[in-house]
Protein backbone atom coordinates (compact mmCIF):
# COMPACT_ATOMS: atom_id res chain seq x y z
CA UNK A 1 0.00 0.00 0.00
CA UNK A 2 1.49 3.67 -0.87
CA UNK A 3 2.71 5.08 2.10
CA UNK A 4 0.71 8.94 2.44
CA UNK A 5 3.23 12.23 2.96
CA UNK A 6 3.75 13.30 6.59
CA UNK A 7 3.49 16.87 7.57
CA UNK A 8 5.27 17.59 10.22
CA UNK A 9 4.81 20.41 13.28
CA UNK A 10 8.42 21.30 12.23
CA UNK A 11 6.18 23.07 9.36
CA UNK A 12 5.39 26.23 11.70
CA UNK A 13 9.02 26.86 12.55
CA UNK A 14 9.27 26.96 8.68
CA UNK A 15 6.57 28.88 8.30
CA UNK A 16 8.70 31.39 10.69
CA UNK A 17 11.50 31.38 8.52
CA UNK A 18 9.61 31.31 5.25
CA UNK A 19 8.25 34.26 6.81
CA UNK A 20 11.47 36.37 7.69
CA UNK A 21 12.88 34.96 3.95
CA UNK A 22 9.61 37.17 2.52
CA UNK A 23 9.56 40.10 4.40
CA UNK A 24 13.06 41.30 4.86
CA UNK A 25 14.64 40.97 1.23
CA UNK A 26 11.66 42.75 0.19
CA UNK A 27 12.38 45.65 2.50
CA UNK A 28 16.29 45.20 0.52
CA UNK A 29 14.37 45.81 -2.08
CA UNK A 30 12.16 49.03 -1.41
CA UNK A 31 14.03 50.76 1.10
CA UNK A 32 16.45 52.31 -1.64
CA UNK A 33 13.80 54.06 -3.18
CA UNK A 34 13.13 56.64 0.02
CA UNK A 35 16.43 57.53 -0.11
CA UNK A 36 16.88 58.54 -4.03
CA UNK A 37 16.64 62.35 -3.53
CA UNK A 38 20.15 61.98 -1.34
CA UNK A 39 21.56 59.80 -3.47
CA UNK A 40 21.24 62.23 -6.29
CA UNK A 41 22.46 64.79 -4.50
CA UNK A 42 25.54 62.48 -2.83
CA UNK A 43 26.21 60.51 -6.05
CA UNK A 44 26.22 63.24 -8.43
CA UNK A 45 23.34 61.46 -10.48
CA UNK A 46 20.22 62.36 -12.31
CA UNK A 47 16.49 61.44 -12.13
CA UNK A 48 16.77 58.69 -15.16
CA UNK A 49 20.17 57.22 -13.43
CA UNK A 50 18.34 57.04 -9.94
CA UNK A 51 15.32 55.41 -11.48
CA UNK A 52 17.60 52.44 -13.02
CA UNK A 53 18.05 51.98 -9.06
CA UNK A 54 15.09 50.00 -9.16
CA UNK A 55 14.63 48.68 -12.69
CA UNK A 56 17.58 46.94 -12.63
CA UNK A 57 16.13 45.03 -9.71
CA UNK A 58 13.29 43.64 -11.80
CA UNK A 59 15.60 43.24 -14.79
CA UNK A 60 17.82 41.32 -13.28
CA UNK A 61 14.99 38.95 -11.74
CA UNK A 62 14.01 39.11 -14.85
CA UNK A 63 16.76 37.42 -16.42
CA UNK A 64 17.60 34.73 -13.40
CA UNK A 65 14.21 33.56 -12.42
CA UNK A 66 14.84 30.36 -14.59
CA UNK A 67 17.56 29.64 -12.63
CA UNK A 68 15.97 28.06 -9.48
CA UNK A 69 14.19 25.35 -11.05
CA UNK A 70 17.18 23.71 -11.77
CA UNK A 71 18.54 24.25 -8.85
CA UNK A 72 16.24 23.21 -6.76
CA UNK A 73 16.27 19.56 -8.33
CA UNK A 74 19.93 19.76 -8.52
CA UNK A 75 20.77 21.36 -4.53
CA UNK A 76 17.32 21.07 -3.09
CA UNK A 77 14.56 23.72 -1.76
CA UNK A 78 16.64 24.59 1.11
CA UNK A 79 19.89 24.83 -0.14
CA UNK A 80 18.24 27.16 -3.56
CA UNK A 81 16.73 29.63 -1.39
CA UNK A 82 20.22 29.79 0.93
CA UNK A 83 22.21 30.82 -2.88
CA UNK A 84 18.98 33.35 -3.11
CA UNK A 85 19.27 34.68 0.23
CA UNK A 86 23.06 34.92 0.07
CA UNK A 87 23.15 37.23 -3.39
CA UNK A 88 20.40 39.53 -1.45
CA UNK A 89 23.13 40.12 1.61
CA UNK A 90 25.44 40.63 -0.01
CA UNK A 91 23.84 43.20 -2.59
CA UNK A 92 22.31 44.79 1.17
CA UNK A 93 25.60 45.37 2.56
CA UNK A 94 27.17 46.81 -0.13
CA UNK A 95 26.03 50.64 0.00
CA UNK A 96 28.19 51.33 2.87
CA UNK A 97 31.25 50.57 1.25
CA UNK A 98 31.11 52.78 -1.79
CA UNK A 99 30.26 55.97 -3.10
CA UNK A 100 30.28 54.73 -6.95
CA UNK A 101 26.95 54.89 -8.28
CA UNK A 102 28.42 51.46 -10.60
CA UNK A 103 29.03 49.91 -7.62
CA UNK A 104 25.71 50.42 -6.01
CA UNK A 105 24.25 49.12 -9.62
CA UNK A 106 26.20 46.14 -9.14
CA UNK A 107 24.65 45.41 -5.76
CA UNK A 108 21.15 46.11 -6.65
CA UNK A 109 21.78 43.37 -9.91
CA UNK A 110 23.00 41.32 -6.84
CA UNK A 111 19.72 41.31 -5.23
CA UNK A 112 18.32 40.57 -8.50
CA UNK A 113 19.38 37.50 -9.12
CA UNK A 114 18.15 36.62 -5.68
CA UNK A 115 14.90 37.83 -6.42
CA UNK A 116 14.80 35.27 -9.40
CA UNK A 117 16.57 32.39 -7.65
CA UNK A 118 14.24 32.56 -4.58
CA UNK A 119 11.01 33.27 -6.89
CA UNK A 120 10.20 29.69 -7.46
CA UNK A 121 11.30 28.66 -3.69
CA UNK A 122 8.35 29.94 -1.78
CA UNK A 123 5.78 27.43 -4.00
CA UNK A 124 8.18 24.74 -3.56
CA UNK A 125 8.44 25.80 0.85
CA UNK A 126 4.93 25.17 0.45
CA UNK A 127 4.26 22.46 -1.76
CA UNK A 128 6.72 20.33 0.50
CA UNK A 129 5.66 21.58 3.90
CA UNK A 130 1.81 21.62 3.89
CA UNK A 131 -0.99 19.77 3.20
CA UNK A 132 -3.05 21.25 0.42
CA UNK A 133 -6.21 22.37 2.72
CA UNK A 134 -3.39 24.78 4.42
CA UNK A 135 -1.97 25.59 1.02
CA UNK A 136 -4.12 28.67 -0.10
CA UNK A 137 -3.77 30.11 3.20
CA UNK A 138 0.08 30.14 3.39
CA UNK A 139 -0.10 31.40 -0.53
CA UNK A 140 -1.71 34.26 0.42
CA UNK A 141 0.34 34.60 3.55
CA UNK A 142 3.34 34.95 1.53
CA UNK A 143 1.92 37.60 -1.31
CA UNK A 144 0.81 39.88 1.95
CA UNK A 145 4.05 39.51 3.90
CA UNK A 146 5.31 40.72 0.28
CA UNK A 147 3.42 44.05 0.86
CA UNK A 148 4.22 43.96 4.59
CA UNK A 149 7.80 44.25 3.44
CA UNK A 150 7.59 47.26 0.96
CA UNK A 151 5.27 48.85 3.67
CA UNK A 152 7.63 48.33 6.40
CA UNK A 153 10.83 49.94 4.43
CA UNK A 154 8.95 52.73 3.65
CA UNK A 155 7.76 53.20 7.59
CA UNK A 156 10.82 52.48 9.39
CA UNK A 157 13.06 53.88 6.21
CA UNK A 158 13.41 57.67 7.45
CA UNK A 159 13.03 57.28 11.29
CA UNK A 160 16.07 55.01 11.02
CA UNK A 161 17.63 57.66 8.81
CA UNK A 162 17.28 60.33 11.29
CA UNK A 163 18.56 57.85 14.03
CA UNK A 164 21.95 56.92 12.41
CA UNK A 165 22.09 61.02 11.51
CA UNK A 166 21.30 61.71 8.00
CA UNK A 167 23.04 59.09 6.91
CA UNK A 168 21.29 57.04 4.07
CA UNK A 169 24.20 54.37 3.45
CA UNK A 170 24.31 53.32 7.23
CA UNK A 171 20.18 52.90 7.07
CA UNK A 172 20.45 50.71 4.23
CA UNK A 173 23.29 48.73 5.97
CA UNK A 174 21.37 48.40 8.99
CA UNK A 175 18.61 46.44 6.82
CA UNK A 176 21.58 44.71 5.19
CA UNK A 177 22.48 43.27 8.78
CA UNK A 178 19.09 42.53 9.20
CA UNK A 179 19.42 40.47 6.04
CA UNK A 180 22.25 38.75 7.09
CA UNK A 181 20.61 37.63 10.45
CA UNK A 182 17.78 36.02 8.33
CA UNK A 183 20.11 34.28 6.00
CA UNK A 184 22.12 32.79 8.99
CA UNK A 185 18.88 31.91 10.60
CA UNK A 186 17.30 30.05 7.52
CA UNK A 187 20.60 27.93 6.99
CA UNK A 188 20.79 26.99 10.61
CA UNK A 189 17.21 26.39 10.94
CA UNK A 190 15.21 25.35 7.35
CA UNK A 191 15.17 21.56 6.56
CA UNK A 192 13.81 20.07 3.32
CA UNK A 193 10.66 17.73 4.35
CA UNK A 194 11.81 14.18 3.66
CA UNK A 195 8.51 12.91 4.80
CA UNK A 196 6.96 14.38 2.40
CA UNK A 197 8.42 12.99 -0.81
CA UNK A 198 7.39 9.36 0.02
CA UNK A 199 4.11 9.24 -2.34
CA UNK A 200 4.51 10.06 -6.30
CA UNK A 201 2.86 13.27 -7.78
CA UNK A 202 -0.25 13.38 -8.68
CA UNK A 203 -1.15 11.87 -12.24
CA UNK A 204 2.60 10.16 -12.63
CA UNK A 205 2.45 6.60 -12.10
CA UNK A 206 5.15 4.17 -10.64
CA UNK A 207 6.35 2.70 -14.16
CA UNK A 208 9.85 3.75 -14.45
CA UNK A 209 9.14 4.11 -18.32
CA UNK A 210 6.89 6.93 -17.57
CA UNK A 211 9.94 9.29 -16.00
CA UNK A 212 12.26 11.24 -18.33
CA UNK A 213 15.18 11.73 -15.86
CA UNK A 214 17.50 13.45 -18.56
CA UNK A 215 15.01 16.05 -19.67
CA UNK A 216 15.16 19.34 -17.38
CA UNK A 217 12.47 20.41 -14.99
CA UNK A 218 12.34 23.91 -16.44
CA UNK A 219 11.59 21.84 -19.89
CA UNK A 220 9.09 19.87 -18.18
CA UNK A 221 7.14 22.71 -17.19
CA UNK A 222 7.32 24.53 -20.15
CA UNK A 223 5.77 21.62 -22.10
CA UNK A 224 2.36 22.44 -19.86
CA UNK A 225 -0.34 24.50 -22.11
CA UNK A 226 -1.27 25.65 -18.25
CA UNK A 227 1.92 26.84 -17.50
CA UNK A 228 2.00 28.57 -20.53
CA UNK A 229 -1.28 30.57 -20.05
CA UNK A 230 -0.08 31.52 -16.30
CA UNK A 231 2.91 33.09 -18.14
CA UNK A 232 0.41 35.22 -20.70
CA UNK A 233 -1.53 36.45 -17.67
CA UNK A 234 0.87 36.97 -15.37
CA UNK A 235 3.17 39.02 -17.75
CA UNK A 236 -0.25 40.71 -19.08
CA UNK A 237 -0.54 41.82 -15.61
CA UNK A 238 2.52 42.71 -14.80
CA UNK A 239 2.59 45.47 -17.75
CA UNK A 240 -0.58 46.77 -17.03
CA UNK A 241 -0.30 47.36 -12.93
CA UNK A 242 3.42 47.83 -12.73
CA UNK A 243 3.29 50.99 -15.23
CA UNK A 244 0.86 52.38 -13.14
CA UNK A 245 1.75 51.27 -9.94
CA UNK A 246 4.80 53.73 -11.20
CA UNK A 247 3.51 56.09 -12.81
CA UNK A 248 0.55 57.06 -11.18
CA UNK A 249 1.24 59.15 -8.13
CA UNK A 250 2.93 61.32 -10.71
CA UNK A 251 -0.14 61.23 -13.32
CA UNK A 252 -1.80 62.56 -10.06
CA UNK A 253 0.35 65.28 -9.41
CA UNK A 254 1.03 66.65 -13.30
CA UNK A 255 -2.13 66.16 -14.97
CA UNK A 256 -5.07 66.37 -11.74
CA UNK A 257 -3.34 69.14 -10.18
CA UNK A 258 -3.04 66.88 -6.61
CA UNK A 259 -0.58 67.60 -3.85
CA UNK A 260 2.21 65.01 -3.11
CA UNK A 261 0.68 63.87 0.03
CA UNK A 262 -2.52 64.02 -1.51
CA UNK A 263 -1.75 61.56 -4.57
CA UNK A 264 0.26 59.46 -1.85
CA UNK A 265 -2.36 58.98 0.07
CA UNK A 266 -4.77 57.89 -2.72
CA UNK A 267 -2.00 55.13 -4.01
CA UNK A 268 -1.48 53.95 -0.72
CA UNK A 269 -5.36 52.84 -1.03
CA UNK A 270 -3.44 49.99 -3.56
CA UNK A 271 -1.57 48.53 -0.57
CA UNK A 272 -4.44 48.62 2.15
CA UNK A 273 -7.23 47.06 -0.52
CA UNK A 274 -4.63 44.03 -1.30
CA UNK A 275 -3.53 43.37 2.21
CA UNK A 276 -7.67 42.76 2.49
CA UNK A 277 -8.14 40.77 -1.21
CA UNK A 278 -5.23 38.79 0.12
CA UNK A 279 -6.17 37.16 3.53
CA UNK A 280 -10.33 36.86 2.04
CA UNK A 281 -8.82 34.90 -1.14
CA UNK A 282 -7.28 32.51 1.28
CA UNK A 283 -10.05 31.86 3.32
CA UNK A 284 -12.26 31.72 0.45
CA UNK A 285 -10.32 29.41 -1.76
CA UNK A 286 -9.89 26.95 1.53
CA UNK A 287 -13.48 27.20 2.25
CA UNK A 288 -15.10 26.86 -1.96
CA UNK A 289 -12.12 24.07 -2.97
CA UNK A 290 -12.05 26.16 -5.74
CA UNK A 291 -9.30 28.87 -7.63
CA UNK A 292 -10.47 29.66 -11.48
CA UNK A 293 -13.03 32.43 -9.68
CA UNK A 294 -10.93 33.93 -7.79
CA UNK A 295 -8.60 34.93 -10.65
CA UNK A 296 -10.32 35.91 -14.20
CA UNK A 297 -12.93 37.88 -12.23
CA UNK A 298 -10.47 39.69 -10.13
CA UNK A 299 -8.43 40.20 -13.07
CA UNK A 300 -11.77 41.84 -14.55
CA UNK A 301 -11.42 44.02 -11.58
CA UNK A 302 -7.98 44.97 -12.22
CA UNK A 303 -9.09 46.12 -16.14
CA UNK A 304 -11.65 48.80 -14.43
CA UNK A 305 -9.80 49.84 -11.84
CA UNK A 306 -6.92 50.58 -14.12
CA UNK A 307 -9.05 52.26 -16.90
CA UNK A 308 -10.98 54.43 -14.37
CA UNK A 309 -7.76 55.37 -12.28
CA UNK A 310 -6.29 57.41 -15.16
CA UNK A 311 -10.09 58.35 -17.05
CA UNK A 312 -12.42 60.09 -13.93
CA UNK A 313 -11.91 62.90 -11.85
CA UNK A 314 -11.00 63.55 -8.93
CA UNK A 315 -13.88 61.67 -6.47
CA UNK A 316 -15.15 58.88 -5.06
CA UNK A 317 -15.50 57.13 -8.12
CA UNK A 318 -11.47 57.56 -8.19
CA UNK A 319 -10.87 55.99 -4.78
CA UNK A 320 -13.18 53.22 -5.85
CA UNK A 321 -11.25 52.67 -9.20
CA UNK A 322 -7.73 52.64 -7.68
CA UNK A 323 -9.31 50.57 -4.49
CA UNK A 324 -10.02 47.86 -7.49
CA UNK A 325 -6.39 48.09 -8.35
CA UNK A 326 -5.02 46.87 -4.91
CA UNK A 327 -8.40 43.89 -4.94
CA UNK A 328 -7.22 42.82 -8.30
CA UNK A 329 -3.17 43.17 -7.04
CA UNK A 330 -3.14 40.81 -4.74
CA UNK A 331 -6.27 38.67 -4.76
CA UNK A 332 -5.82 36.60 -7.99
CA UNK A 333 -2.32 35.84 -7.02
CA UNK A 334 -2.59 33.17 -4.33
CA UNK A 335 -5.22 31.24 -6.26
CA UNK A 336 -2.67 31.39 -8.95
CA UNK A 337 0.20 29.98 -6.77
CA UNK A 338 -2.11 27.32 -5.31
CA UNK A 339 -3.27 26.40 -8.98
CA UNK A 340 0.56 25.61 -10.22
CA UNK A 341 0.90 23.07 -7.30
CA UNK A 342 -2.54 21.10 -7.71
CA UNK A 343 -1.65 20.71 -11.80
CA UNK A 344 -1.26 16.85 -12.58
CA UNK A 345 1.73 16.06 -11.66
CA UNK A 346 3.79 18.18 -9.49
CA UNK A 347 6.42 18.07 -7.74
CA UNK A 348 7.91 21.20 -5.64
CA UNK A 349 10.73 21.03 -7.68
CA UNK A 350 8.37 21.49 -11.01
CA UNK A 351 5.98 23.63 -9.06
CA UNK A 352 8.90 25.56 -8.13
CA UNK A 353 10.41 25.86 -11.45
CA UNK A 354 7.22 26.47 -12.95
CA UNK A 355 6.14 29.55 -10.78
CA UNK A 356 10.45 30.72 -11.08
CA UNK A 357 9.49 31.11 -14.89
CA UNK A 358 6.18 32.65 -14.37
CA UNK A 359 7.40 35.44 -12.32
CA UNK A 360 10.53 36.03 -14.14
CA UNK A 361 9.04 36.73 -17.17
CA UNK A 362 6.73 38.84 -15.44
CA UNK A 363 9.19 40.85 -13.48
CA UNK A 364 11.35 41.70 -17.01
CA UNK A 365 8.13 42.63 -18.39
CA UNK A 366 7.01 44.67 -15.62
CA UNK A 367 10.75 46.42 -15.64
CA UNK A 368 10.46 47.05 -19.59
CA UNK A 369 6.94 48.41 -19.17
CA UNK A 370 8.57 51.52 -16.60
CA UNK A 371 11.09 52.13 -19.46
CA UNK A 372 9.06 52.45 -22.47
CA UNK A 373 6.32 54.01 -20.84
CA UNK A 374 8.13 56.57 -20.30
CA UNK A 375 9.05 56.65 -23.88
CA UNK A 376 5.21 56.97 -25.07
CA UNK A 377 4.31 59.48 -22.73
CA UNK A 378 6.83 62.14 -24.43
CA UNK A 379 4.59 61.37 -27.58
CA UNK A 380 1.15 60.89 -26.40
CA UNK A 381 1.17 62.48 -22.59
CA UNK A 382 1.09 60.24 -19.18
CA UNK A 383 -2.84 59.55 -19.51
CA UNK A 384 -2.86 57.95 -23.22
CA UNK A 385 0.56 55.57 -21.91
CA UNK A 386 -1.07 54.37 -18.71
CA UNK A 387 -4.12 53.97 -20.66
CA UNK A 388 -3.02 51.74 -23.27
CA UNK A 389 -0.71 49.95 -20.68
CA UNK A 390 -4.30 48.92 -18.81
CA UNK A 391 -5.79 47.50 -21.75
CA UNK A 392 -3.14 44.97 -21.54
CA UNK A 393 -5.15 43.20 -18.92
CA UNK A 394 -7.52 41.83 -21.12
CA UNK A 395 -5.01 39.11 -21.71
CA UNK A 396 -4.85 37.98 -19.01
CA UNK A 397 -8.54 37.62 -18.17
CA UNK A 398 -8.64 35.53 -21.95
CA UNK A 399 -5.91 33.30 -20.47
CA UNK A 400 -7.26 32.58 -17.02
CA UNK A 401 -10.71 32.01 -18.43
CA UNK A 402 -9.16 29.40 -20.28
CA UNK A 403 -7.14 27.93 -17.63
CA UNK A 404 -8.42 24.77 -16.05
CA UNK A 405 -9.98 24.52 -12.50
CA UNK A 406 -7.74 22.87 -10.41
CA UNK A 407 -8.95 23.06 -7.15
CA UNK A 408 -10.42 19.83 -5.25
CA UNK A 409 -14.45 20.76 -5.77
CA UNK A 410 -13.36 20.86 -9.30
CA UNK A 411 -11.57 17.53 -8.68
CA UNK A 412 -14.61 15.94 -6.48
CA UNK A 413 -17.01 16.72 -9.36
CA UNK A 414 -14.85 14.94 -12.02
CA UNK A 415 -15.30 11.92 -9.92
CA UNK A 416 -18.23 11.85 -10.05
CA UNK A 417 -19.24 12.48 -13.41
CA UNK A 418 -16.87 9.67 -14.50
């Protein structure tokens, strides 16, 4: 008889550290950006240079996020996300040590390509830690501690600034330390769940003849039509909110007349609404057994929001519009996370590998769209880009409607039609 996977109560000490790994290399990440008016002035650089500061980020994610498939079957989960984790401390302690602005590029690429190793790890964390009733629920636990992060940076950024006096390289190096305690304290701590890898993936049977050891994982995965369609929609996404996620406190500002604090305030709206669309999709996706609905329609969401966030005045109709933004941001993501581990057989390694390509592709996309926007708004004004970027969500919504239900009410009513 086929022995079942065992999930241990180890899996809340990893759910600590899977925790720490999501929050703090996304505050690497952000807390940069508060500081780019000093580094201008300290660095001798311009508004376009300081800008790269955070492209390059995305760009190099962008161009690594391939990598940790391969990895992962080759090193493990564990030992992936410790390479992923490592590039991000370094990149974070960096700033300290230099006053080149090429230097600081360099460390920012650094974190990068941690951002693409570790963006297939947190799937696989999951996939190998939990059984799939918990699943949603620690999918959409991740994408909020994601938020938590850039919220956090941008909090704690300039208080810290003032306490180390004025001095934006020793704030930054502060959250490199911080880093560095979270690396240490995932490699000490993190295990790879044994127990868990004792039953075959779903849909493979035991008949050697049906494994293709030789052919890569990343290969594998990219074979799937469904993989395939998560990579139109995701991308699709990416293009259309990352432009305005961008550009739109400054479409605010230039073309509605707004104050700083008063187009701030409005964007921040984004954040709040997807910390809520976040913990209701995983309660509702572990409730329904179900994940298709919570991503086209949300997705439909994101199309009006976007369209009316750049089209109406200022009002309530506005807040609403940008309000649908942050619903859309962050609701449709966990159900798409859950939905790459319940496709016929998965492994985390695959499901890892799969979601590493997903985002990657996404992430370059979503860096390209900040550069070339910029481009079409010299030609056609700030409005007309960010409105043709949001028009880009339609396909996604054509490839999610298309996407299969994988969820188990989906599963439970195949059953029993057959």
């Amino acid at each position: 008889m086929e022995s079942q996977p065992s999930y241990s109560k180890y899996r809340w000490v990893m759910l600590v550290l899977s925790a720490l790994t999501s929050l703090v290399p996304t505050i690497i990440f952000v807390g940069p950006t508060v500081f780019i008016p000093m580094m201008m002035e300290d660095l001798n650089i311009t508004t376009a240079e300081a800008g790269i500061i955070v492209t390059i980020v995305l760009l190099g994610a962008g161009l690594t996020g391939t990598l940790g498939g391969p990895l992962m079957s080759k090193f493990g989960i564990k030992h992936t996300r410790t390479i992923a984790l490592v590039f991000y401390t370094i990149g974070g302690l960096v700033p300290l040590f230099t006053s080149s602005f090429t230097v600081l590029l360099l460390s920012r690429i650094l974190i990068g390509v941690g951002m693409g190793i570790a963006a297939g790890t947190s799937v696989g964390v999951t996939m190998d830690w939990y059984p799939p009733k918990e699943r949603p629920l620690i999918n959409s636990l991740n994408s909020i501690l994601s938020l938590a992060g850039s919220f956090l940076a941008l909090v704690l950024a300039i208080p810290v600034y003032n306490l180390v006096g004025g001095d934006w390289k020793m704030t930054l190096e502060l959250f490199g330390v911080v880093m560095l305690i979270t690396t240490i304290l995932w490699m000490i701590f993190a295990k790879n769940n044994v127990q868990a890898k004792t039953t075959a993936p779903v849909g493979v049977d035991a008949d050697p003849s049906n494994v293709r050891p030789k052919e890569s994982v990343l290969k594998q995965v990219l074979r799937r039509k469904e993989v395939i369609l998560l990579i139109v929609a995701y991308l699709s996404f990416m293009l259309a909110s990352q432009s305005l996620q961008t550009f739109l406190p400054t479409f605010y500002q230039t073309d509605l007349q707004m104050s700083a604090a008063k187009s701030g305030t409005i964007t921040s709206l984004i954040s709040l609404a997807s910390v809520v669309a976040g913990v209701l999709v995983g309660v509702l996706m572990a409730a329904s057994g179900r994940r298709k609905i919570f991503m086209w329609p949300l997705l439909v969401l994101l199309l009006i929001g976007c369209v009316g966030s750049v089209t109406l005045p200022d009002g309530w109709m506005l807040y609403a519009s940008v309000i649908l933004i942050g619903l859309a941001l962050n609701g449709w993501l966990p159900a798409m996370f859950t939905s790459v581990m319940e496709l016929e057989g998965m492994t985390p390694e695959k499901a890892g590998a799969a979601q590493g390509v997903i985002l990657s592709v996404g992430m370059f996309g979503g860096a390209v769209s900040t550069l070339v926007i910029g481009i079409i708004a010299e030609h056609t004004g700030l409005r007309n880009a960010l409105l043709y970027f949001s028009f880009l969500a339609v396909f996604a919504i054509i490839a999610t409607l298309i996407f299969p239900e994988t969820g188990p009410k989906a599963k439970r009513n195949k059953v029993t039609i057959q």
